[in-house]
Protein backbone atom coordinates (compact mmCIF):
# COMPACT_ATOMS: atom_id res chain seq x y z
CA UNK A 1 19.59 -1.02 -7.88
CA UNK A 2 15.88 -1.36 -6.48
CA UNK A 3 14.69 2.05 -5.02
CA UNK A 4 12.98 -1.17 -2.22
CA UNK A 5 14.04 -4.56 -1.18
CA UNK A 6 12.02 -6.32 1.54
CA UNK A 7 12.84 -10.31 1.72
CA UNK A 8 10.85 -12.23 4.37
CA UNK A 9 9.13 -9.79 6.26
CA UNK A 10 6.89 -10.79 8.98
CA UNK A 11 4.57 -9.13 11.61
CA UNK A 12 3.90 -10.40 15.34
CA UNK A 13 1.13 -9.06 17.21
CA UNK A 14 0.12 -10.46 21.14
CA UNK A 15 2.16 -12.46 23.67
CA UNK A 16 5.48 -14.68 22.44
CA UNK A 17 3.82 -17.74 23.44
CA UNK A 18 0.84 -17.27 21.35
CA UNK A 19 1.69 -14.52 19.13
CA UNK A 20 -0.29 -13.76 16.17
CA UNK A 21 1.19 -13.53 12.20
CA UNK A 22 -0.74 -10.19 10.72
CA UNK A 23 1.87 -10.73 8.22
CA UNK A 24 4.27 -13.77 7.13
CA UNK A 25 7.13 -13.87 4.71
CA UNK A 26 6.23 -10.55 2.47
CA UNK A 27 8.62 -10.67 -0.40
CA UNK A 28 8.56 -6.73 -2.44
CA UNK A 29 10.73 -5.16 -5.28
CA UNK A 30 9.99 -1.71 -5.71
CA UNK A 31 11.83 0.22 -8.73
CA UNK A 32 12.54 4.10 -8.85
CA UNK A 33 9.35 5.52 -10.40
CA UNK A 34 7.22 2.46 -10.33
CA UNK A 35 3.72 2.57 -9.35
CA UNK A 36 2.99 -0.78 -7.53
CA UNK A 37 -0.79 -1.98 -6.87
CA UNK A 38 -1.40 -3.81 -3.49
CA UNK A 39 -4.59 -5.17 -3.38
CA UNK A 40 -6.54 -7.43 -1.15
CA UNK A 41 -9.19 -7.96 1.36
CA UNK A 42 -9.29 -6.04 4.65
CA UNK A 43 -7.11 -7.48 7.14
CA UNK A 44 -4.68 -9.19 4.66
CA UNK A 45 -2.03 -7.30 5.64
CA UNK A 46 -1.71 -4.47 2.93
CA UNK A 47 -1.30 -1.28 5.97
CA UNK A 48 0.50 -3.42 8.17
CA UNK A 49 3.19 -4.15 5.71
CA UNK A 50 3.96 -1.13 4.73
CA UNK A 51 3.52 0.78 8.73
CA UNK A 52 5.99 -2.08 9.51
CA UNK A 53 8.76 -0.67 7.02
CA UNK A 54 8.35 2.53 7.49
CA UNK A 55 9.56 1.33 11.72
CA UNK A 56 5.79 2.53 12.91
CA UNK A 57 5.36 -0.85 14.59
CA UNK A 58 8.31 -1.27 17.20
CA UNK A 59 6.04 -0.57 20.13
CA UNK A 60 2.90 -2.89 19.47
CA UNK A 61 4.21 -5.66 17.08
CA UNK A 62 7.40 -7.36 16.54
CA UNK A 63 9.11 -6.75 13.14
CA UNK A 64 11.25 -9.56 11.57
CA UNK A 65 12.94 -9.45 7.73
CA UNK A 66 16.16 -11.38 6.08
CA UNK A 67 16.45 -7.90 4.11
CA UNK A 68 15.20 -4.65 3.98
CA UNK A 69 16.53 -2.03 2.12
CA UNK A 70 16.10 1.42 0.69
CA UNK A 71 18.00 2.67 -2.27
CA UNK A 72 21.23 0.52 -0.59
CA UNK A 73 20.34 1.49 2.81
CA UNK A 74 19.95 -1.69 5.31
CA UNK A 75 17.24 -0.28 7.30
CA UNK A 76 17.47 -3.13 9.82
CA UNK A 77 20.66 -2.04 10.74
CA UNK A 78 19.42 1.86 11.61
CA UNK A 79 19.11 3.21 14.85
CA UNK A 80 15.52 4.99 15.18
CA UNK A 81 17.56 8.14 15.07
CA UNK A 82 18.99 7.43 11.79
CA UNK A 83 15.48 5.60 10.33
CA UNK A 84 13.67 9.16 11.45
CA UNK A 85 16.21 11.15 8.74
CA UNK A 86 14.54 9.03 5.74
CA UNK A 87 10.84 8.73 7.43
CA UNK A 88 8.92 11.74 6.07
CA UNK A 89 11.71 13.02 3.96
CA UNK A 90 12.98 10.09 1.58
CA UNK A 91 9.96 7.70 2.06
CA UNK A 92 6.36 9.35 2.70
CA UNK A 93 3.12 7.97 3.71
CA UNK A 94 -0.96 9.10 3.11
CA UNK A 95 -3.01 7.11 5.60
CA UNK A 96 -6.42 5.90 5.02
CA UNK A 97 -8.51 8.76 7.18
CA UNK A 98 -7.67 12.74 5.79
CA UNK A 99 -9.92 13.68 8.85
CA UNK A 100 -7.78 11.94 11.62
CA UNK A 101 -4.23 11.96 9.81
CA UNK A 102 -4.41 15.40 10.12
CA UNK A 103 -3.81 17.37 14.21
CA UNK A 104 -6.89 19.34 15.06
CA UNK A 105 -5.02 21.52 17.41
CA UNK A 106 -2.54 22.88 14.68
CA UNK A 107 -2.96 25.12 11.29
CA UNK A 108 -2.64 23.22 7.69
CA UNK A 109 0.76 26.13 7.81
CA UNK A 110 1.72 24.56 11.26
CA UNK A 111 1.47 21.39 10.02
CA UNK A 112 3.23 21.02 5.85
CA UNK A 113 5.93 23.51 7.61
CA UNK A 114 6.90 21.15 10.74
CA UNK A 115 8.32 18.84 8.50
CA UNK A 116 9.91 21.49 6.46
CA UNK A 117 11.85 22.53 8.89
CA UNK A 118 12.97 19.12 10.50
CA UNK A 119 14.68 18.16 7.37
CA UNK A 120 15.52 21.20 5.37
CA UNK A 121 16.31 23.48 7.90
CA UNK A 122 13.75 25.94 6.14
CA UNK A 123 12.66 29.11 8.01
CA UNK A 124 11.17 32.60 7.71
CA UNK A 125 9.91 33.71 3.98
CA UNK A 126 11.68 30.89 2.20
CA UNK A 127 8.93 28.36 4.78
CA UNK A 128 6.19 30.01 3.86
CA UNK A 129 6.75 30.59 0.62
CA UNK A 130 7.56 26.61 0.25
CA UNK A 131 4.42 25.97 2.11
CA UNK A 132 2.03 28.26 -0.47
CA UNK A 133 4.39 26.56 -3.19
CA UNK A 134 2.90 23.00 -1.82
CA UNK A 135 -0.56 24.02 -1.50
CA UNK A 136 -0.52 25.15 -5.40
CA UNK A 137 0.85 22.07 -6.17
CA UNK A 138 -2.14 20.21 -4.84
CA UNK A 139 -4.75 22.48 -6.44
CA UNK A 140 -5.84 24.08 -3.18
CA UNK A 141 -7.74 27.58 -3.75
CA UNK A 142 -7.14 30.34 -1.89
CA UNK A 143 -3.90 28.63 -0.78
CA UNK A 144 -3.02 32.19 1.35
CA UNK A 145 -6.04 31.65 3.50
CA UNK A 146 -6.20 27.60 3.80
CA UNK A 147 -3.12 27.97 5.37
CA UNK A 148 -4.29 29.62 8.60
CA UNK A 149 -7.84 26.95 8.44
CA UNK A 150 -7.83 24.11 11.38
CA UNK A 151 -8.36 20.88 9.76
CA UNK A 152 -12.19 20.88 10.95
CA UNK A 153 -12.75 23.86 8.92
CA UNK A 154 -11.90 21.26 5.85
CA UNK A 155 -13.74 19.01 3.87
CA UNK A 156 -12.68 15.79 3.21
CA UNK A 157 -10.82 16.25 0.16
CA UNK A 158 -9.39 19.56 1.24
CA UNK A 159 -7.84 17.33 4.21
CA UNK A 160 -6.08 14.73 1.68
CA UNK A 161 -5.02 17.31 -0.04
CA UNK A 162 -3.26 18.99 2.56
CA UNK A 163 -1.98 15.34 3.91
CA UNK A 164 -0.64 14.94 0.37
CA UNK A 165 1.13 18.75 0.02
CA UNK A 166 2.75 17.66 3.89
CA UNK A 167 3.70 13.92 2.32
CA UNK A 168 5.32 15.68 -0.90
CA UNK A 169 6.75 18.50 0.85
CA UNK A 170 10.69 17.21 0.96
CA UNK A 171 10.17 15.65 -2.95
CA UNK A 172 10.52 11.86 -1.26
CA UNK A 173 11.68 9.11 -3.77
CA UNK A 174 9.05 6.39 -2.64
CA UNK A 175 5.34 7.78 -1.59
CA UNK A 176 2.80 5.29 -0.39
CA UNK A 177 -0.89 6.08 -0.42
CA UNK A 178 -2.88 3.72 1.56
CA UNK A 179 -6.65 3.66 0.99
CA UNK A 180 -6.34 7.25 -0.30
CA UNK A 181 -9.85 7.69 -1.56
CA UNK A 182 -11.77 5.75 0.55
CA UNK A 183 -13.47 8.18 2.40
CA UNK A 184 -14.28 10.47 -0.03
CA UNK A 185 -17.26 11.08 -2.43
CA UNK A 186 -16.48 9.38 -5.79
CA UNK A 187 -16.07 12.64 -7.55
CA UNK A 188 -13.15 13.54 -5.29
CA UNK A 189 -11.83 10.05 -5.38
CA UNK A 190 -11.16 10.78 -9.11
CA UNK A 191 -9.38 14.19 -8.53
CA UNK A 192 -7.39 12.49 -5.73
CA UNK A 193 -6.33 10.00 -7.95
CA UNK A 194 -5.63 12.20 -10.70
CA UNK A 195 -3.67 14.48 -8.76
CA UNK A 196 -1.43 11.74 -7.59
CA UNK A 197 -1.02 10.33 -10.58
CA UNK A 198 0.59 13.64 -11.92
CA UNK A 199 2.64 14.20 -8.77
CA UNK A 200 4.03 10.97 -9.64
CA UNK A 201 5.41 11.42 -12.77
CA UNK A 202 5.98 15.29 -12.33
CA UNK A 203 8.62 14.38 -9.43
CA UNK A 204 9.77 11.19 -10.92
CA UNK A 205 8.97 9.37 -7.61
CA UNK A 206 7.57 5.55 -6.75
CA UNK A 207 4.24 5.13 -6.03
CA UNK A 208 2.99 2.24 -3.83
CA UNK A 209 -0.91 2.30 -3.75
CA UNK A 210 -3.35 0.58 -1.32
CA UNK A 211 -6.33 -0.11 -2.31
CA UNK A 212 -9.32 -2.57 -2.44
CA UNK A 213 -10.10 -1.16 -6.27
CA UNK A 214 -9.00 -3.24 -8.63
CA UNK A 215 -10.20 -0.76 -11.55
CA UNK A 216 -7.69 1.80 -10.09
CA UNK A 217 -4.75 -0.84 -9.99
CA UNK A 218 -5.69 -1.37 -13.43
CA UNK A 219 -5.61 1.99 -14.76
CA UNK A 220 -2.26 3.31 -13.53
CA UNK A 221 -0.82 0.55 -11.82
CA UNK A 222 2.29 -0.91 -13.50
CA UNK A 223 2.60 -4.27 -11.04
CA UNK A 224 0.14 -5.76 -9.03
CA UNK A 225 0.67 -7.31 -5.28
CA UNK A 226 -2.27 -9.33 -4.34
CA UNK A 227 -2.49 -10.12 -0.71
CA UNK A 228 -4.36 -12.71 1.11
CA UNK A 229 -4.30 -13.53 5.00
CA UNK A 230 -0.57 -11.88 5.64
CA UNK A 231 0.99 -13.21 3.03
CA UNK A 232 1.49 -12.29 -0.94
CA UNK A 233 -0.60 -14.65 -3.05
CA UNK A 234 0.42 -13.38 -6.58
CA UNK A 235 2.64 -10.60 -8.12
CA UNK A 236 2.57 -9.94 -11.93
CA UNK A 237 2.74 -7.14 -13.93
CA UNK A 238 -0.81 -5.20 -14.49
CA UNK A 239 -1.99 -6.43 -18.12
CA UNK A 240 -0.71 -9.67 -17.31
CA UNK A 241 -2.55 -10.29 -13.71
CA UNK A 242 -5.84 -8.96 -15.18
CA UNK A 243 -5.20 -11.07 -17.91
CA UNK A 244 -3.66 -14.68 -16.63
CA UNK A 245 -4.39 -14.69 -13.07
CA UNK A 246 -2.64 -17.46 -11.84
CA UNK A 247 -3.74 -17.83 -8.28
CA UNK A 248 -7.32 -18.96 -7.24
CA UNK A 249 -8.21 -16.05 -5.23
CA UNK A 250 -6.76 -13.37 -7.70
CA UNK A 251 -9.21 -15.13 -10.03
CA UNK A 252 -11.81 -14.77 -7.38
CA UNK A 253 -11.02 -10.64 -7.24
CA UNK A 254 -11.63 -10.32 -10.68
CA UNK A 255 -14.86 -11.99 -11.05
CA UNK A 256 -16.45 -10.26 -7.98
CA UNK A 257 -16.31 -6.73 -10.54
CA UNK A 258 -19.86 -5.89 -10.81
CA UNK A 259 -18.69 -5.62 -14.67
CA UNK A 260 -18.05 -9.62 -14.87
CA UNK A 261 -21.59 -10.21 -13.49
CA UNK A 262 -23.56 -8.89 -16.16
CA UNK A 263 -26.66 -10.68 -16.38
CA UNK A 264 -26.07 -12.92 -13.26
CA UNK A 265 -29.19 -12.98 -10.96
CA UNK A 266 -25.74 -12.71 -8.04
CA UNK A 267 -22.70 -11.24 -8.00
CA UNK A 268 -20.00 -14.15 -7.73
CA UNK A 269 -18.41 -14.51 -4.38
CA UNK A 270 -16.20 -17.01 -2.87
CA UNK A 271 -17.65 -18.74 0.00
CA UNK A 272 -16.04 -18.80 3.24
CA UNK A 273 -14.22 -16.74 5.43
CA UNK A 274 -10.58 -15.05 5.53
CA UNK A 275 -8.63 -17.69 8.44
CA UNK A 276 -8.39 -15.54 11.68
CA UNK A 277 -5.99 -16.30 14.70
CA UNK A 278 -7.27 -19.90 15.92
CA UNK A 279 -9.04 -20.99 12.45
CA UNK A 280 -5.42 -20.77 10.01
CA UNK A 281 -5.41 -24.32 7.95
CA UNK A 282 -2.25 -26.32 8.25
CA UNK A 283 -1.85 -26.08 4.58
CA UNK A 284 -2.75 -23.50 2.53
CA UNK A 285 -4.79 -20.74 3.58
CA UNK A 286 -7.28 -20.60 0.47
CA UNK A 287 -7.25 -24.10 0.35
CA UNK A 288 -10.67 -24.04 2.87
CA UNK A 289 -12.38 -22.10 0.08
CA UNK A 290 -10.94 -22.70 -2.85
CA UNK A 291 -12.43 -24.40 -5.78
CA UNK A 292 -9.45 -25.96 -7.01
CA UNK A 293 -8.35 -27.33 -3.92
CA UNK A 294 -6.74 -30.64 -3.77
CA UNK A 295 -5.52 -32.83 -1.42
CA UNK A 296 -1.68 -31.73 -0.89
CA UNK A 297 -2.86 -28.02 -0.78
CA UNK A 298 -3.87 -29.52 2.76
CA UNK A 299 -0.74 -31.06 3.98
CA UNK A 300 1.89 -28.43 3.39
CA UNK A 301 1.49 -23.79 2.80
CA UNK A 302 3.01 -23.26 -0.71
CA UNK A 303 5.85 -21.03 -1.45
CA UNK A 304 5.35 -17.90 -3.55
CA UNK A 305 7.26 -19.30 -6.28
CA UNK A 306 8.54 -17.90 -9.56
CA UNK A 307 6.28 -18.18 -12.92
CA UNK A 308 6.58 -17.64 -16.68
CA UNK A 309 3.67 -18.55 -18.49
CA UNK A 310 2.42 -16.45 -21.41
CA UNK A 311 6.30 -15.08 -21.31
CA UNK A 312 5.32 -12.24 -18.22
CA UNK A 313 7.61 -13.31 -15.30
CA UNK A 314 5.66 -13.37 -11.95
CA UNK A 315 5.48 -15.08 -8.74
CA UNK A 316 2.70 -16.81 -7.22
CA UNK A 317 1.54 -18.65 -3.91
CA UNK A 318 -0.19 -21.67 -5.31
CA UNK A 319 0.98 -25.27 -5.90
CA UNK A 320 -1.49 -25.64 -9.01
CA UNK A 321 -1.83 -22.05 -10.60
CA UNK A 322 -4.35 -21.16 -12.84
CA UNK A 323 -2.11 -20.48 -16.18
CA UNK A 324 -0.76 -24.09 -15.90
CA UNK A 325 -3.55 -25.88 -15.17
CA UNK A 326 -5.46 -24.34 -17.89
């Protein structure tokens, strides 16, 4: 059984008769102890998706799936009362900003212990001793006296640190880290990384990571979601992605890496815009700027449809992928 099942998942935003797709169709397997890559431009969707499971959506967009499940669990089906006892406890979340995911009017103690206490009952000794267990656990120093610190009195990486010791602290089964390093210096982004990395496999838990670094996807990644304009363009296992990519704009990606520039007067880029509200092309969405275009990627959005070249199954959004033509 998948640990997460999400068929058809899609994300309103505005008025019903003009509404606007952040997100269409989102198709996502996630297996117990997987770490799964989602990469993509900003404003393809990655966040939403994922804010949209976890039910943090309900009052400004409108959430629609054929399935979505969680080790079994229909989660469509559950009241917010009953999605609440799996939120924070069974299924965890790092947003992007340390300094604002954190409350400035509460201790770090007030703060991993709230959630403690909400779904473990804990109290007394055994809470604070749980609480100076989590802080360890993250590699904070002088855990005794970070506990009583206000998040101001923080750097930046002592913040994600304590947002990841509060996302850890009930031993969830599926964390997801969105843009976890991005606003840190790159010597923290590495210890960040590390750190979660080792959390992973030292609790045995799924990792879904958001990122716009392809270098990180590739290093401890196992499968690879690349997102373009709301919608999945290719999914593939990590060696094989980097590899075969099979969809124009994961192709695209790959070749904007300062590394694959070498000796280019330019980095590469591909021309054009992401389609916004008003601009979306009838067929598909790429199709405006992508090379191999043709003229029934025009008429008609392709389905993210199943592919096994080079004997690596994977699914892609393209009605002339890259492994095929070539």
């Amino acid at each position: 059984m998948s640990l997460l099942e999400i068929r058809n998942l899609s994300v309103e935003f505005g008025v019903r008769n003009r509404p606007f797709r952040a997100v269409e169709n989102i198709n996502l397997t996630v297996e117990p102890g997987e770490i799964v890559g989602i990469v993509g431009e900003s404003g393809s969707g990655k966040s939403v998706t994922m804010m949209a499971m976890m039910g943090l959506l309900e009052k400004q967009g409108r959430v629609s799936a054929d399935k979505m499940e969680f080790v079994g669990q229909d989660m469509l089906r559950m009241s917010p009362r009953e999605r609440r006892k799996i939120i924070g406890k069974d299924i965890a979340m790092i947003f992007q900003d340390p300094m604002s995911a954190l409350n400035p009017c509460y201790t770090v103690e007030r703060q991993i212990t709230e959630v403690l206490t909400l779904h473990h009952g804990l109290t007394g000794k055994a809470l604070r001793e749980r609480a100076l267990e989590l802080m360890r656990l993250v590699e904070i120093p002088d855990p005794e006296q970070r506990l009583q610190a206000y998040p101001h009195q923080l750097s930046g990486g002592m913040s994600q640190r304590v947002a990841i010791a509060m996302a850890i602290a009930c031993k969830p089964k599926l964390l997801i880290a969105d843009e976890p390093t991005t606003a840190l210096d790159v010597t923290i982004q590495a210890q960040i990384m590390t750190l979660l990395v080792n959390l992973q496999k030292k609790q045995g838990m799924a990792l879904i990571l958001i990122t716009h670094d392809l270098a990180i996807v590739a290093e401890v990644a196992d499968k690879a979601v690349v997102m373009y304009a709301g919608q999945v363009a290719e999914i593939a296992d990590v060696p094989t992605i980097f590899r075969y990519p099979r969809h124009p704009y994961t192709e695209a990606l790959l070749k904007s890496v300062p590394e694959h520039s070498k000796g280019a007067s330019r980095l590469f880029t591909l021309p054009g815009i992401v389609p916004g509200q008003f601009d979306r092309p009838k067929g598909c969405l790429l199709s405006p700027r992508c090379p191999y275009s043709q003229e029934s990627c025009n008429q008609q959005q392709p389905d993210l449809a199943l592919v096994t070249t080079h004997a690596q199954p994977g699914a892609v959004r393209c009605y002339f992928p890259l492994s095929i033509q070539g």
